[in-house]
C-alpha atoms as a PDB file:
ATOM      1  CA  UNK A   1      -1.809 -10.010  10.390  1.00  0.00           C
ATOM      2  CA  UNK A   2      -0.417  -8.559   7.352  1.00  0.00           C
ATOM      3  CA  UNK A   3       2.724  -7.329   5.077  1.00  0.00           C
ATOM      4  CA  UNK A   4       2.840  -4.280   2.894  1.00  0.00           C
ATOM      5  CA  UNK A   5       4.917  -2.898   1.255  1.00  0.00           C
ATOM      6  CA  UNK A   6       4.808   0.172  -1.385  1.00  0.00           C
ATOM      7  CA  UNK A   7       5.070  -0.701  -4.743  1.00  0.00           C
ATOM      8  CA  UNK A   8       3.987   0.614  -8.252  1.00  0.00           C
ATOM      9  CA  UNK A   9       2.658  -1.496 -11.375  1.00  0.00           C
ATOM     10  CA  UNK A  10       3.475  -2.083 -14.720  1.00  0.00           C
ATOM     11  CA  UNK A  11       1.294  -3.013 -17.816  1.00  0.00           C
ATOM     12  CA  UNK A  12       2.554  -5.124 -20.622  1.00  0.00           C
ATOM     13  CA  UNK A  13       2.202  -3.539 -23.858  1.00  0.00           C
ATOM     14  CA  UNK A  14      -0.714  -5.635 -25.683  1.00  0.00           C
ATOM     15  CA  UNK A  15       0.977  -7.569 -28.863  1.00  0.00           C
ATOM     16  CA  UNK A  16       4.850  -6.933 -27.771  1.00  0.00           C
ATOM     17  CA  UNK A  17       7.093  -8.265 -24.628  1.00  0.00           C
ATOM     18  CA  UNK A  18       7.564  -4.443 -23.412  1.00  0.00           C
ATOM     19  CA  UNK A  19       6.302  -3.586 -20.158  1.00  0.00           C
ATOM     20  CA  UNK A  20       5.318   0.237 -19.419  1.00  0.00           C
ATOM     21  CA  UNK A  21       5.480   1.444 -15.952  1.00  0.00           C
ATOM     22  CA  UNK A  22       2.553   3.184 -14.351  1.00  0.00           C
ATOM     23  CA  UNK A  23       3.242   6.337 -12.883  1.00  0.00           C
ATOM     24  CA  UNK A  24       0.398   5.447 -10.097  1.00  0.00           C
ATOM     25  CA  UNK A  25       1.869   4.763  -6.586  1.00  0.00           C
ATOM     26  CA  UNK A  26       0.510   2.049  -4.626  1.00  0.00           C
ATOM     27  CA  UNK A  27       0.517  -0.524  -1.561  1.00  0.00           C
ATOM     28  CA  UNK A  28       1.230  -4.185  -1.926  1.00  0.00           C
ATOM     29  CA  UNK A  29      -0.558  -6.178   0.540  1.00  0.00           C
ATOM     30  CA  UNK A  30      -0.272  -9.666   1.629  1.00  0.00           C
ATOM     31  CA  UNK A  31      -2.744 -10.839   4.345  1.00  0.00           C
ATOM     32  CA  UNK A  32      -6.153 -12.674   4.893  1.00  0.00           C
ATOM     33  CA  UNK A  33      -9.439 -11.875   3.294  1.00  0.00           C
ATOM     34  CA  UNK A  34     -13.155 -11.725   4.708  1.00  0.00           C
ATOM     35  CA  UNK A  35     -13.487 -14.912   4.079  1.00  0.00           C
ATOM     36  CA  UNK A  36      -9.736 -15.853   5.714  1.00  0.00           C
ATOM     37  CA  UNK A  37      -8.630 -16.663   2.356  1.00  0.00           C
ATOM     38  CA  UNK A  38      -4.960 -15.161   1.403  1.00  0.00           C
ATOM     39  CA  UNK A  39      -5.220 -12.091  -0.499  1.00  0.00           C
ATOM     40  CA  UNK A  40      -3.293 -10.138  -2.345  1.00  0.00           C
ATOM     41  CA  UNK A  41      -3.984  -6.939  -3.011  1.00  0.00           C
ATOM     42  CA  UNK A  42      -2.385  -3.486  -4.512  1.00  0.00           C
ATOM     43  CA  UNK A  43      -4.437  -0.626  -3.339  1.00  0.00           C
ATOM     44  CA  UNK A  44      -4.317   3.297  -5.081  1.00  0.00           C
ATOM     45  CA  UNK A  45      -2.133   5.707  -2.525  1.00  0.00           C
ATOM     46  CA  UNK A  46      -3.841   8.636  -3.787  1.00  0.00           C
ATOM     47  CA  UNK A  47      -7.184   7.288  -3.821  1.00  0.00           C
ATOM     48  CA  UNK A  48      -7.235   4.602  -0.942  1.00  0.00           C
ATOM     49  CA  UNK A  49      -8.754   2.166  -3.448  1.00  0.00           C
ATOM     50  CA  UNK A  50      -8.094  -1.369  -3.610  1.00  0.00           C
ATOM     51  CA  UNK A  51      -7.924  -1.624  -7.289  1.00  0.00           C
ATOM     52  CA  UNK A  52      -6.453  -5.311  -7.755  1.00  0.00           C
ATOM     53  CA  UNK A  53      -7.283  -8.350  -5.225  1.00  0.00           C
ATOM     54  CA  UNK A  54      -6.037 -11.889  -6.254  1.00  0.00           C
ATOM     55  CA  UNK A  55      -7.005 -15.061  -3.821  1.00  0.00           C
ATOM     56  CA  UNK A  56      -4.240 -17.212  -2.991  1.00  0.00           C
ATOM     57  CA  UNK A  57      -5.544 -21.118  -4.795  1.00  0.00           C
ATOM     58  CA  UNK A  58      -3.209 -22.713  -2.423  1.00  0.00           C
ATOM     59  CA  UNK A  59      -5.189 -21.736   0.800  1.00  0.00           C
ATOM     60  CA  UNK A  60      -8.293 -23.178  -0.669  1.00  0.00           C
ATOM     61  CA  UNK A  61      -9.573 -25.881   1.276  1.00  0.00           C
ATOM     62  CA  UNK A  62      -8.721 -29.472  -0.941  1.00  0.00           C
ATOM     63  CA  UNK A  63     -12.119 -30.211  -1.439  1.00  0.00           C
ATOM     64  CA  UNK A  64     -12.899 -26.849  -3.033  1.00  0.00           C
ATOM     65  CA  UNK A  65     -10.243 -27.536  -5.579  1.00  0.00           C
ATOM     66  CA  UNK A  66     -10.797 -31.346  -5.996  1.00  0.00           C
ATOM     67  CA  UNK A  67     -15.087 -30.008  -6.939  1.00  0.00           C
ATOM     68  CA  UNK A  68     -13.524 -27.404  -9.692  1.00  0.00           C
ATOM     69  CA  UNK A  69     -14.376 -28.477 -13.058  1.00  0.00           C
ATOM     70  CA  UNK A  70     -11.460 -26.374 -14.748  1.00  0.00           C
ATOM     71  CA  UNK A  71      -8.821 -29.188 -16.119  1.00  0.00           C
ATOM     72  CA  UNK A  72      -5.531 -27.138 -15.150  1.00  0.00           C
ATOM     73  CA  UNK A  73      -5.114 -25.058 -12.170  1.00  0.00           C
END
């Protein structure tokens, strides 16, 4: 199961606190991955591309988290 919902993106202006809007229109998806991690993703309406996935760090299992070496999560 999943939720989308269309949505565009923005882009913060490298240097400054502005933040440009795209003019591409997209699909904001919530729902489970391949490897039934939580993903979410913002696919390309034109294109049907998924162009961004992030993994949810929260739906890792413990153990994945606990054998990270990075100090701050």
């Amino acid at each position: 199961m999943s939720l989308s919902v269309k949505a565009g993106r923005s882009y913060r202006v490298t240097g400054t606190n502005r933040v440009e809007p795209s003019t591409t229109k997209g699909t904001l998806a919530l729902g489970p991955g391949e490897e039934g991690l939580l993903h979410l993703t913002w696919k390309n309406r034109e294109t049907d591309s998924v162009e961004d996935v992030r993994v949810n760090i929260h739906s890792l299992p413990r153990s994945v988290l606990i054998a990270c070496d990075i100090p701050r999560i």
